[in-house]
C-alpha atoms as a PDB file:
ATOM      1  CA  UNK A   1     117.382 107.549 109.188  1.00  0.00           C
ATOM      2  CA  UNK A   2     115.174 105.394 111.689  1.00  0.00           C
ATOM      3  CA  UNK A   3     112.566 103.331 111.297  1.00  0.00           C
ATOM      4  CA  UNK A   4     111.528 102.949 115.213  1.00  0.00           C
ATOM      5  CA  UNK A   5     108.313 103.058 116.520  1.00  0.00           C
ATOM      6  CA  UNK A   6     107.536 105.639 119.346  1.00  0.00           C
ATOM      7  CA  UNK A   7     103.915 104.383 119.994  1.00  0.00           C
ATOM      8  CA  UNK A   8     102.565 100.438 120.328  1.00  0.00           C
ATOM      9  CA  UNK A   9     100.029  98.941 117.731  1.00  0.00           C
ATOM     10  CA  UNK A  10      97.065  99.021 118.603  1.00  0.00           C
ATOM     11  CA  UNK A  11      93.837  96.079 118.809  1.00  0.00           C
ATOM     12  CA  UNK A  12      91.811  96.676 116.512  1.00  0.00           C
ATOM     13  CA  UNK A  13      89.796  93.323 117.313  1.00  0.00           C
ATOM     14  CA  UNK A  14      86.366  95.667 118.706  1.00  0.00           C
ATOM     15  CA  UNK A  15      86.238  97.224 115.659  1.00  0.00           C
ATOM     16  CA  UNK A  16      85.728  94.501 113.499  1.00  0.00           C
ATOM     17  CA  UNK A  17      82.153  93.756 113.913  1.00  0.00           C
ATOM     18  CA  UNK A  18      81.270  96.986 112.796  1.00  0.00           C
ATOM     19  CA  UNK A  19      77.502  97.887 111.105  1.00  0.00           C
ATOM     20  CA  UNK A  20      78.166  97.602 107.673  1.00  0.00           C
ATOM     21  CA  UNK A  21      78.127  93.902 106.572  1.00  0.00           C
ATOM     22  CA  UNK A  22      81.804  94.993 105.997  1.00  0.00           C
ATOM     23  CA  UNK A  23      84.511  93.932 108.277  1.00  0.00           C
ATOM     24  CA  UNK A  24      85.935  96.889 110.234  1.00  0.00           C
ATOM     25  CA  UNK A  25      84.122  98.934 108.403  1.00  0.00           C
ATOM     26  CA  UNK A  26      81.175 101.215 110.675  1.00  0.00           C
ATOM     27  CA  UNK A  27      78.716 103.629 109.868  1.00  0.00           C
ATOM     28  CA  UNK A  28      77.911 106.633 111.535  1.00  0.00           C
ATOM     29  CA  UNK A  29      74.160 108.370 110.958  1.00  0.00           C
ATOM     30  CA  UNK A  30      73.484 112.242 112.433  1.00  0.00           C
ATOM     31  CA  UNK A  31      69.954 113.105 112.689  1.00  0.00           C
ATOM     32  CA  UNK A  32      70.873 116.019 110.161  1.00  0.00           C
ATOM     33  CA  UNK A  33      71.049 114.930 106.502  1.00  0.00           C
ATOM     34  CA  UNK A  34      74.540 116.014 104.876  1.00  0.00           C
ATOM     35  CA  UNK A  35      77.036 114.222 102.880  1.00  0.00           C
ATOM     36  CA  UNK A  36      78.722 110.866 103.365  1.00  0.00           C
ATOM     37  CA  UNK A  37      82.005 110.887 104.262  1.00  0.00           C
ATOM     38  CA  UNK A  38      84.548 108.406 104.250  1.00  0.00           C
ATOM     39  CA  UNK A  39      87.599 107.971 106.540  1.00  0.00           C
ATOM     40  CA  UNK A  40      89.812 105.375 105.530  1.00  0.00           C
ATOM     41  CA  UNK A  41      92.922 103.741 107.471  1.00  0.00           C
ATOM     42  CA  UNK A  42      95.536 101.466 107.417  1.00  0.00           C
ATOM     43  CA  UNK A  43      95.458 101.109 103.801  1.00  0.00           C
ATOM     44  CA  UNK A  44      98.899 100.073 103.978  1.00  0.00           C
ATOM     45  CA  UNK A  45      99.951  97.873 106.837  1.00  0.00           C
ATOM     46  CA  UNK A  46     102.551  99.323 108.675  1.00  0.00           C
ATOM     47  CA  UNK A  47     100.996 103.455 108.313  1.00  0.00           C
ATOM     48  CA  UNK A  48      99.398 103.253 111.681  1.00  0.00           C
ATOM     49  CA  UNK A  49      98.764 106.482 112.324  1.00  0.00           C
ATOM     50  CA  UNK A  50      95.568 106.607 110.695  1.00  0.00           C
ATOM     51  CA  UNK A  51      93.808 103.469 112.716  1.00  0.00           C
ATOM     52  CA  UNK A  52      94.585 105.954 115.930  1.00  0.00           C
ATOM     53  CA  UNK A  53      92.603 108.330 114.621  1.00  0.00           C
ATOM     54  CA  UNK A  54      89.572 105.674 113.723  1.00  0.00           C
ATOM     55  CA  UNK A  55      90.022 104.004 117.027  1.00  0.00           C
ATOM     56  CA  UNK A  56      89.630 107.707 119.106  1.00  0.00           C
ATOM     57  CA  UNK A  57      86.149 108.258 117.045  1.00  0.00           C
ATOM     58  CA  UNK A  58      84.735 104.865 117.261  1.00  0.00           C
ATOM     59  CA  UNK A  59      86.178 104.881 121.817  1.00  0.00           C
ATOM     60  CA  UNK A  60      84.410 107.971 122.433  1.00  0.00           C
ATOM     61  CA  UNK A  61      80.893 107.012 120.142  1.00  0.00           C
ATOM     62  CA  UNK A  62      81.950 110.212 117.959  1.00  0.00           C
ATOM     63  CA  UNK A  63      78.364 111.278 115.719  1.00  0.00           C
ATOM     64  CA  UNK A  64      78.687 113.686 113.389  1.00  0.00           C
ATOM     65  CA  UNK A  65      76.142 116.700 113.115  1.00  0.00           C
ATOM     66  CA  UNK A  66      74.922 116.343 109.520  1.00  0.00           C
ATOM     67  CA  UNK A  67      75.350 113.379 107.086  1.00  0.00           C
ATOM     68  CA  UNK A  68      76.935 110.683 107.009  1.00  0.00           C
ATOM     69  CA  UNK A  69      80.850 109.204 108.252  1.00  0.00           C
ATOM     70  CA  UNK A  70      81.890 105.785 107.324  1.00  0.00           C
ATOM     71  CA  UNK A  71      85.378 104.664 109.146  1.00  0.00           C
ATOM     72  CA  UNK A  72      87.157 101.995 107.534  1.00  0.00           C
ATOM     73  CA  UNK A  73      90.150 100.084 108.943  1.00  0.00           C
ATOM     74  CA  UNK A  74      91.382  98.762 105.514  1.00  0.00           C
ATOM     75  CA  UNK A  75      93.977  96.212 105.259  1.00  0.00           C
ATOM     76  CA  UNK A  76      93.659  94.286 108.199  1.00  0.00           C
ATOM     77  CA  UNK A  77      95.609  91.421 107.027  1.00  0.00           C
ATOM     78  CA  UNK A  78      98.765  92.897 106.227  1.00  0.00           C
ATOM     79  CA  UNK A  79      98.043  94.863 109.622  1.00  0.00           C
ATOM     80  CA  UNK A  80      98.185  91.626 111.287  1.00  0.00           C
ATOM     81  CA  UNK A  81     101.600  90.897 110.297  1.00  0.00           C
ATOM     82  CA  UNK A  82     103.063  94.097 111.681  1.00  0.00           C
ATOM     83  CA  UNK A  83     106.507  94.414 113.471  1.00  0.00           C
ATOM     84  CA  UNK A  84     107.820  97.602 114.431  1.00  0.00           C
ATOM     85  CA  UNK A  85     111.373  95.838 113.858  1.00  0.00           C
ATOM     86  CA  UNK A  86     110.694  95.649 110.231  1.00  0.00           C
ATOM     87  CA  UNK A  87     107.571  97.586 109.154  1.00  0.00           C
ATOM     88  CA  UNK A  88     108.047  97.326 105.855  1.00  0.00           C
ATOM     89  CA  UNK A  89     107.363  94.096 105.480  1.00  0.00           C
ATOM     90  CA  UNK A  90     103.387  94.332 106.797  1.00  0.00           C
ATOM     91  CA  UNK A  91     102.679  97.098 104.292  1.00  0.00           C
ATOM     92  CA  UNK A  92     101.056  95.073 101.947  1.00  0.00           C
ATOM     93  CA  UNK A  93     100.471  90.771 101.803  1.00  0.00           C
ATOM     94  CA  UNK A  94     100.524  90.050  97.972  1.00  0.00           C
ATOM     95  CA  UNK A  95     100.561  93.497  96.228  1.00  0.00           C
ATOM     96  CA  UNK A  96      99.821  97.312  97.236  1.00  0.00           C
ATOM     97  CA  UNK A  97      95.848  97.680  98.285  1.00  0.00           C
ATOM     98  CA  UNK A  98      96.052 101.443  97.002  1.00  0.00           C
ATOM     99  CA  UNK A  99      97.557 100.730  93.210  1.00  0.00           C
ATOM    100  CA  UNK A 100      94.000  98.582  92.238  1.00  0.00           C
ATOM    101  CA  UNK A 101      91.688 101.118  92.299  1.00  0.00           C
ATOM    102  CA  UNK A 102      90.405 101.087  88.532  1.00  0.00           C
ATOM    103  CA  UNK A 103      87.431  99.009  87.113  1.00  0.00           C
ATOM    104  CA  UNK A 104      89.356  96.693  84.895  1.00  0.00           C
ATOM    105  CA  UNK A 105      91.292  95.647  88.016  1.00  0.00           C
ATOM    106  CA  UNK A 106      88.507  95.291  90.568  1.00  0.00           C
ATOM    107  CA  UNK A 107      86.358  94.001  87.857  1.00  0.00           C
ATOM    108  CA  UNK A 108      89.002  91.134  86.667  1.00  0.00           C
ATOM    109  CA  UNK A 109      89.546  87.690  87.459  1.00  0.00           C
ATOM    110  CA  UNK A 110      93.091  88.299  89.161  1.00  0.00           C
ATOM    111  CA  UNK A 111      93.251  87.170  92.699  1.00  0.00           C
ATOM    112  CA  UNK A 112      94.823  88.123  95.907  1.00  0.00           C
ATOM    113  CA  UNK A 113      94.423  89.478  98.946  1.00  0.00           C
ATOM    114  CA  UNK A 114      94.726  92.960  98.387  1.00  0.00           C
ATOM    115  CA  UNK A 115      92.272  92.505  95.715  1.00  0.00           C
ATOM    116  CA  UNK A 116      89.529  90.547  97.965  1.00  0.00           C
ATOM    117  CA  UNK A 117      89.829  93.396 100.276  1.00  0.00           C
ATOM    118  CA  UNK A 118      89.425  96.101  97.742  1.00  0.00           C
ATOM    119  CA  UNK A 119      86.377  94.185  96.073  1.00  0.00           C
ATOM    120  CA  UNK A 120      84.756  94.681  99.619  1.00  0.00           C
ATOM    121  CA  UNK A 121      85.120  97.923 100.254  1.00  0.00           C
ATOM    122  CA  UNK A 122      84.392  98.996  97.316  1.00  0.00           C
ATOM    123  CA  UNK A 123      80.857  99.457  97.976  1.00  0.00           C
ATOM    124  CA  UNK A 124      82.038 102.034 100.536  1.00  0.00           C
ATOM    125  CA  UNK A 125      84.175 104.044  98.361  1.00  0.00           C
ATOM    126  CA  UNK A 126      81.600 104.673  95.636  1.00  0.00           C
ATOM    127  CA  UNK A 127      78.829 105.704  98.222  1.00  0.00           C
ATOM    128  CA  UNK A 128      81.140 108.559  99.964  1.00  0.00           C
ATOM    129  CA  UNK A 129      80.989 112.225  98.403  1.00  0.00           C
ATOM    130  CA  UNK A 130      84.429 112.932 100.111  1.00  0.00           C
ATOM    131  CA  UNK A 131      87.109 110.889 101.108  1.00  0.00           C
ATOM    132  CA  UNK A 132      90.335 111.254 103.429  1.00  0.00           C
ATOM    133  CA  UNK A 133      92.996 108.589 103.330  1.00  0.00           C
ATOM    134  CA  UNK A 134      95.277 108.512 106.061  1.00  0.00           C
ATOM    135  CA  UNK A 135      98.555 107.557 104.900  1.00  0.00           C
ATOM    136  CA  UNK A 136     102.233 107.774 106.604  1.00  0.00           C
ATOM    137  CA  UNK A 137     105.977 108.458 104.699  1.00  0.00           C
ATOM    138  CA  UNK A 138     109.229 106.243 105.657  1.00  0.00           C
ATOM    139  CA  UNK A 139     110.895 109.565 106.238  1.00  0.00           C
ATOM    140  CA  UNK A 140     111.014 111.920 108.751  1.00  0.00           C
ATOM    141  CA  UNK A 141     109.169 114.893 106.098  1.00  0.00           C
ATOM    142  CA  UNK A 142     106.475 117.234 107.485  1.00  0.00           C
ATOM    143  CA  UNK A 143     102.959 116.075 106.406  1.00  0.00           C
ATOM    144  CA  UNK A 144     101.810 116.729 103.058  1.00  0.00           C
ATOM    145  CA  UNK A 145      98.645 116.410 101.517  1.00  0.00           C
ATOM    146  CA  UNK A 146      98.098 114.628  97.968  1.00  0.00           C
ATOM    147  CA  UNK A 147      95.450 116.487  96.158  1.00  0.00           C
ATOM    148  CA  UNK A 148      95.084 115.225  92.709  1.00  0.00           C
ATOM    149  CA  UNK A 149      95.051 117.556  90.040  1.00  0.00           C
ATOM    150  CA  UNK A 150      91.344 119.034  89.516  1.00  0.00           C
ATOM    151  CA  UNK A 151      91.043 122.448  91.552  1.00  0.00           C
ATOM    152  CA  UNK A 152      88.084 121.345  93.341  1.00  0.00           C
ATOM    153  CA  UNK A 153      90.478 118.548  95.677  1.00  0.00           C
ATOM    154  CA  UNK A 154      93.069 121.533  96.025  1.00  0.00           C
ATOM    155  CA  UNK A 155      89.907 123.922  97.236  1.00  0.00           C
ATOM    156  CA  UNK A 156      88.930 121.813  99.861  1.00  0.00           C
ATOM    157  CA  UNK A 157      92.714 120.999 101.008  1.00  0.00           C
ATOM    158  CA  UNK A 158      92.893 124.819 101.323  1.00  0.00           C
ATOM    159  CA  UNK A 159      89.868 124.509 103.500  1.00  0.00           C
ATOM    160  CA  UNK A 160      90.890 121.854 105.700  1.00  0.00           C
ATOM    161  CA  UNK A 161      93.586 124.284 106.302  1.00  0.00           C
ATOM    162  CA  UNK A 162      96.602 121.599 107.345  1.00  0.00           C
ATOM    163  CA  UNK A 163      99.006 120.283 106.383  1.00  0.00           C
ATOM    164  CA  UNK A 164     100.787 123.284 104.749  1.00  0.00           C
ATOM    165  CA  UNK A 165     102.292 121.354 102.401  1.00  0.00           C
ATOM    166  CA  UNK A 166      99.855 120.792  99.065  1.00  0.00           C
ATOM    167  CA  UNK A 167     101.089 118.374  96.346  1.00  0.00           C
ATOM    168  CA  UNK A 168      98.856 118.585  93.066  1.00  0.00           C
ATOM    169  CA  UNK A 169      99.964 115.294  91.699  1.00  0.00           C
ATOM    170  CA  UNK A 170      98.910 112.335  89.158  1.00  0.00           C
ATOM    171  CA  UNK A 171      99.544 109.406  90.707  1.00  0.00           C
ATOM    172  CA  UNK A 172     101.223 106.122  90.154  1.00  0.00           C
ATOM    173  CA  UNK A 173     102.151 104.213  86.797  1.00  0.00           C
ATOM    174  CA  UNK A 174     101.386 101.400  88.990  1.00  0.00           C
ATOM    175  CA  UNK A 175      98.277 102.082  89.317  1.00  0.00           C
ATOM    176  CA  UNK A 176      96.019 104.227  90.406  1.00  0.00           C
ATOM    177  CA  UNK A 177      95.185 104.804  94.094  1.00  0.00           C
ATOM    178  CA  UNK A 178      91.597 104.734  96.047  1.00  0.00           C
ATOM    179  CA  UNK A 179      91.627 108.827  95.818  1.00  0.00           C
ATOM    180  CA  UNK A 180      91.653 108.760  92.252  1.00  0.00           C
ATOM    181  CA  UNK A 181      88.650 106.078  92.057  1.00  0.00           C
ATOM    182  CA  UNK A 182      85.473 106.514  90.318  1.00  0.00           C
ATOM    183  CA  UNK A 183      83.966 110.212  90.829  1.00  0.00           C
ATOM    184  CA  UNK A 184      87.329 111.370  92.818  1.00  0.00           C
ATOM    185  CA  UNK A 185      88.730 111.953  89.236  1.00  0.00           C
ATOM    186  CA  UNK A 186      85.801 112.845  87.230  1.00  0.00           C
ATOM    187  CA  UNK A 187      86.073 116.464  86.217  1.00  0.00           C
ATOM    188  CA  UNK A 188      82.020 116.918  86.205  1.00  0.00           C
ATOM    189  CA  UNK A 189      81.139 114.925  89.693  1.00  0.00           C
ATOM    190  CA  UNK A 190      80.867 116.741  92.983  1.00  0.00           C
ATOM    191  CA  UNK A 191      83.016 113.458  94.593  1.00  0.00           C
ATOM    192  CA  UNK A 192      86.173 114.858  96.173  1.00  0.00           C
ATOM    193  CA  UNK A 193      88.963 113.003  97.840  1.00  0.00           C
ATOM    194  CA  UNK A 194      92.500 113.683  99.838  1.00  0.00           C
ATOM    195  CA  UNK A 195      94.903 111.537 100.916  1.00  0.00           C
ATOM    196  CA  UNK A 196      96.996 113.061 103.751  1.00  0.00           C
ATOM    197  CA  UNK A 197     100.750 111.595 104.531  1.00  0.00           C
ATOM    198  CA  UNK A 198     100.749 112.302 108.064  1.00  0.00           C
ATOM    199  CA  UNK A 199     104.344 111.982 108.531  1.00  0.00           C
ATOM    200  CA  UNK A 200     106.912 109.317 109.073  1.00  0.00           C
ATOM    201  CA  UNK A 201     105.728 106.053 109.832  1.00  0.00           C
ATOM    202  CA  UNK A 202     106.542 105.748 113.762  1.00  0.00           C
ATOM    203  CA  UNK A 203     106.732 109.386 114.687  1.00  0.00           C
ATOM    204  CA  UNK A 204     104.104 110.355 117.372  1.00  0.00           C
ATOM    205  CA  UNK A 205     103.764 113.529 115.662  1.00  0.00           C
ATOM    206  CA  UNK A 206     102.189 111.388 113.011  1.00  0.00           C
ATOM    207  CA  UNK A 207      99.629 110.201 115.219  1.00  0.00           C
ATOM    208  CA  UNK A 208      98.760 113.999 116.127  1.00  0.00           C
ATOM    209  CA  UNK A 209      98.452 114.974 112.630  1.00  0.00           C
ATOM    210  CA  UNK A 210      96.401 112.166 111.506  1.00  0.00           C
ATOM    211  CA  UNK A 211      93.786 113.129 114.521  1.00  0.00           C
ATOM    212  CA  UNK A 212      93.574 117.038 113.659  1.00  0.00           C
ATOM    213  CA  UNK A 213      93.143 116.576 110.082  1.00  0.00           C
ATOM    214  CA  UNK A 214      90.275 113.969 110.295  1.00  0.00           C
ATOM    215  CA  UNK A 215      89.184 116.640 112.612  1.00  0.00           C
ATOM    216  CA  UNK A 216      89.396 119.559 110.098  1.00  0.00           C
ATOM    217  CA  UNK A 217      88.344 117.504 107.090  1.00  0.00           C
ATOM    218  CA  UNK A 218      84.611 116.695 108.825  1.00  0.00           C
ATOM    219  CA  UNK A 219      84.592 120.258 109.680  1.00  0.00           C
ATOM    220  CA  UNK A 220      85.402 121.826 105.784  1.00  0.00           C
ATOM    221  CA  UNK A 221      83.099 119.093 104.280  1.00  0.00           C
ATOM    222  CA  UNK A 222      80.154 120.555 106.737  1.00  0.00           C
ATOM    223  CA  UNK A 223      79.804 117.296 109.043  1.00  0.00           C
ATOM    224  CA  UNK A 224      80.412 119.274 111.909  1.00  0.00           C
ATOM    225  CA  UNK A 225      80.744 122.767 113.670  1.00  0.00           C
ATOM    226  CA  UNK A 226      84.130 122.653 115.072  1.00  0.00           C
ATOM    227  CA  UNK A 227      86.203 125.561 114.466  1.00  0.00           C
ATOM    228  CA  UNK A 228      89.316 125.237 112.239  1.00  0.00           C
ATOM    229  CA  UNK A 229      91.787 127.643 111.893  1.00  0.00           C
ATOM    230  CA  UNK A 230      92.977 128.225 108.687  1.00  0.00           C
ATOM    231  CA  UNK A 231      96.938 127.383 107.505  1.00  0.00           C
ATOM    232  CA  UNK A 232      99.002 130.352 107.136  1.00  0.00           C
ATOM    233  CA  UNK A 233     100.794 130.375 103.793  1.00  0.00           C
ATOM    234  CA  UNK A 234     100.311 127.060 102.247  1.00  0.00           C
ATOM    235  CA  UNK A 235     102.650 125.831 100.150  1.00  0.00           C
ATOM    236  CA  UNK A 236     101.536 124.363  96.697  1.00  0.00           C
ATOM    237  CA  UNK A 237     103.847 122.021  94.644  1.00  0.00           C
ATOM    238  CA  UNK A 238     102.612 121.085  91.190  1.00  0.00           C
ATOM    239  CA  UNK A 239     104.157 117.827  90.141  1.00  0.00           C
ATOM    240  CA  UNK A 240     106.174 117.727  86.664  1.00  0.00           C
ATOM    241  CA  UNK A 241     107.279 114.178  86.695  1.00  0.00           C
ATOM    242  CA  UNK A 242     107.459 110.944  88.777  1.00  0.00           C
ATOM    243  CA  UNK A 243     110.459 108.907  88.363  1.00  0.00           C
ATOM    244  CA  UNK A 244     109.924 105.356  87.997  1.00  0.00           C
ATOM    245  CA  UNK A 245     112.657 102.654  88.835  1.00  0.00           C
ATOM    246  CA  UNK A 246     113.419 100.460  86.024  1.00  0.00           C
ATOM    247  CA  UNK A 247     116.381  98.812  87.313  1.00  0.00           C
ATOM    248  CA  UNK A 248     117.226  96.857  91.099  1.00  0.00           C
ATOM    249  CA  UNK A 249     120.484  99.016  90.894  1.00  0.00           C
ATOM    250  CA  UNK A 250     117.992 102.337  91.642  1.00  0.00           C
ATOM    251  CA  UNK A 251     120.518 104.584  94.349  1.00  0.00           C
ATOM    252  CA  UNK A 252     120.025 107.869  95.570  1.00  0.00           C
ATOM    253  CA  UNK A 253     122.804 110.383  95.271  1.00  0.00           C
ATOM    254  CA  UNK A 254     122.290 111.590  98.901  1.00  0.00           C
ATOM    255  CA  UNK A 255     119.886 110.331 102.028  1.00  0.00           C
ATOM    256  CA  UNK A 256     116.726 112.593 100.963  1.00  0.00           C
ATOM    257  CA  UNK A 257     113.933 112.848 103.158  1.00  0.00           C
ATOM    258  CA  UNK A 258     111.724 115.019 101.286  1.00  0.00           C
ATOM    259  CA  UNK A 259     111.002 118.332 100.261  1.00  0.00           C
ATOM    260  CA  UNK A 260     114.430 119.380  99.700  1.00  0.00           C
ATOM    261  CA  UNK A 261     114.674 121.732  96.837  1.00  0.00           C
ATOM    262  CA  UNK A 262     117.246 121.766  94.802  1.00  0.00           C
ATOM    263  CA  UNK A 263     118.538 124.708  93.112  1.00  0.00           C
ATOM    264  CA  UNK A 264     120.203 124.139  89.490  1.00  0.00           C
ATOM    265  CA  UNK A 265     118.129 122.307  86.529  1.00  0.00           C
ATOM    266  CA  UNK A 266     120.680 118.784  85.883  1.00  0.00           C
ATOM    267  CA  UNK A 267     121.873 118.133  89.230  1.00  0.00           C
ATOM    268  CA  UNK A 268     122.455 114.466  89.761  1.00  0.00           C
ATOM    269  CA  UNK A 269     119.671 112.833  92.449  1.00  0.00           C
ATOM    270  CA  UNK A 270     120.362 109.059  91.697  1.00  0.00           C
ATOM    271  CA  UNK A 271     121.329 106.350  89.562  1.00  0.00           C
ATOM    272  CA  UNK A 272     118.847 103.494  88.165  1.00  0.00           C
ATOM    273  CA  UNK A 273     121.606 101.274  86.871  1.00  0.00           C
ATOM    274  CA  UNK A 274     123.298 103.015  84.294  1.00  0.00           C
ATOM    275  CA  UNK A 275     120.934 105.986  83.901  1.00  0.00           C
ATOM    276  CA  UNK A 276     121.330 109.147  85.323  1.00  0.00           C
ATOM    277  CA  UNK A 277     118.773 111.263  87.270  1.00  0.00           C
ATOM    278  CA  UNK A 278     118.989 114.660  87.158  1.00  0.00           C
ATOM    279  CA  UNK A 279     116.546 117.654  88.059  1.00  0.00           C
ATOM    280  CA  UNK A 280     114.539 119.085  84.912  1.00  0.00           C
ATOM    281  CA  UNK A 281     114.458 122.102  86.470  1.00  0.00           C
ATOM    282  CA  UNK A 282     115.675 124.936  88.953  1.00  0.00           C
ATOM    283  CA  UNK A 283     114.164 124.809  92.416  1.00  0.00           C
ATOM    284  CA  UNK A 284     112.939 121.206  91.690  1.00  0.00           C
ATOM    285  CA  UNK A 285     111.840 120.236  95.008  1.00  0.00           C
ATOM    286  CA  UNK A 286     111.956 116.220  95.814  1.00  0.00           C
ATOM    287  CA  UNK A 287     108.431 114.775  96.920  1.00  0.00           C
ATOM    288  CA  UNK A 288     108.312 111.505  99.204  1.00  0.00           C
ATOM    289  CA  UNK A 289     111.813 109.878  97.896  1.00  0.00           C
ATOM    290  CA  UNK A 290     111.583 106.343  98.397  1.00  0.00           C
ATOM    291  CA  UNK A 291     113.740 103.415  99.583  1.00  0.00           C
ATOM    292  CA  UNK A 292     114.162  99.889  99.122  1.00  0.00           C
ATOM    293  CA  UNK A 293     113.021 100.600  95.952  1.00  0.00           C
ATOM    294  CA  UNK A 294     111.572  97.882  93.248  1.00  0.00           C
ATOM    295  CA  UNK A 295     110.773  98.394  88.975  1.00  0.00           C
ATOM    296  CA  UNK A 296     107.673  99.751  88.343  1.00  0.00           C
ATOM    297  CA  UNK A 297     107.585 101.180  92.002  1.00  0.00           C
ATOM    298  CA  UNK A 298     107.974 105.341  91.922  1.00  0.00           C
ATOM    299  CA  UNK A 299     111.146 106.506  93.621  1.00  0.00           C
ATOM    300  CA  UNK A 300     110.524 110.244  93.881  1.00  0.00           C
ATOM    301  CA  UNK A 301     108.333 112.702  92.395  1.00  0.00           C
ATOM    302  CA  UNK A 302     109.970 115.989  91.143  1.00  0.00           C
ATOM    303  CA  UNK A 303     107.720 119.271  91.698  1.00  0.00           C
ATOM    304  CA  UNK A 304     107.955 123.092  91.953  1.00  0.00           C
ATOM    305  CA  UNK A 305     106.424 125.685  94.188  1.00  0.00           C
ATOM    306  CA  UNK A 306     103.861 127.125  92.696  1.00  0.00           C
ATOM    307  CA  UNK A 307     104.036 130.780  92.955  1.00  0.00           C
END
């Protein structure tokens, strides 16, 4: 299982002006009213694939056709500590950006500089009607799109039409992410949001992905008039439980990458100290297993196809 990088980091230093008030954070106005859109990148330090993606549209003066897009190059800091000899380390300074996204967190008096950041964005967040978060996996899984549970995110992932892979999910006991802020989650608001794992963290292909979905997402929300062709035979996993690590003894029973589906209900995926983890079900299919694994951090989510 590698870790290595097959593209450099990039310098994100002429993006940081921007025309926001809001560092690395730029605004982009069609003559066309339309929605606002949100892009967002580098949430987590070391998932570079996303800031390509910002970096092409803001190099070539991209404008949408109708609305609104707002690119936003989000942790910076943890960015800045980056080494492609040990990624993992930059993916966050003081505690994960995308596990504070609820009011009594952004609205308490804890400190730090994943919080700051949050804080200042937040402005951002709450003006877009859609969001896409580009995220990467430590794995080498095809992309997969999180979609949140209310059928209006899974309508427009079926519209972006990539990746094939649709996970309706929950999210984190940790906390919840920046898709799941706000009017993302509200069952009545129009507000939709999808984050998009791209792919492993240094593969290219991740890189490729990241650029054709932002592409594809501007296009299904109406922001442009680019032709997307729809996926063929998308695969939707609904997610019947996240396992969360409660021990630092938390081992895998085999190197999973992701998606593998396994076929018999109690077969034995890892240990977490003394406690077993088995499947709850037949074709349970593994969603982003994790490593170097922490309590309270999720190791794996278990789903099934649905059919």
């Amino acid at each position: 299982m590698t870790d290595a990088f097959e593209f450099p980091a990039l310098d994100l230093q002429a993006h940081r002006q921007g025309n926001t008030g809001i560092a690395y954070a730029h605004r982009l106005v069609a003559e066309i009213p339309g929605p606002t859109t949100l892009i967002t990148a580098l949430t987590h330090g070391n998932e570079l694939c996303g800031a390509y993606a910002l970096d092409r549209f803001l190099r070539q003066g991209f404008r949408p056709v109708r609305g609104t897009l707002l690119l936003c190059i989000v942790n910076v800091d943890a960015y800045g500590r980056f080494d492609p000899a040990s990624p993992c380390n930059s993916r966050f300074v003081d505690e994960d950006l995308n596990r504070l996204w609820s009011p009594a967190i952004l609205d308490s008096e804890r400190q730090s500089v994943e919080l700051a950041r949050a804080r200042a964005i937040r402005p951002l967040v709450e003006e877009a009607d859609f969001l896409l978060d580009l995220h990467s996996m430590q794995s080498e899984c095809p992309a997969l799109t999180l979609c949140g549970v209310l059928p209006r995110s899974l309508d427009l992932a079926l519209r972006v039409g990539g990746p094939r892979h649709l996970v309706v999910d929950a999210g984190h006991r940790a906390g919840p992410r920046m898709r799941d802020h706000g009017g993302f989650a509200d069952p009545v608001s129009h507000k939709t949001a999808l984050l998009v794992e791209c792919g492993r963290h240094g593969s290219l292909s991740s890189v490729a992905v990241a650029h054709e979905v932002s592409r594809r997402f501007l296009a299904a929300v109406g922001m442009t008039d680019a032709a997307v062709a729809p996926c063929r035979d998308p695969l939707v996993i609904d997610v019947v439980q996240a396992v969360t690590v409660e021990s630092e003894r938390f081992r895998f029973a085999e190197s999973y990458r992701g998606l593998e589906c396994i076929a018999k209900a109690g077969t034995l995926i890892a240990h977490d100290g003394e406690r077993a983890v088995r499947t709850p079900h037949d074709e349970c299919v593994l969603i982003m297993p994790g490593r170097d694994l922490k309590p309270g951090q999720t190791a794996v989510r278990l789903g099934r196809y649905r059919r």
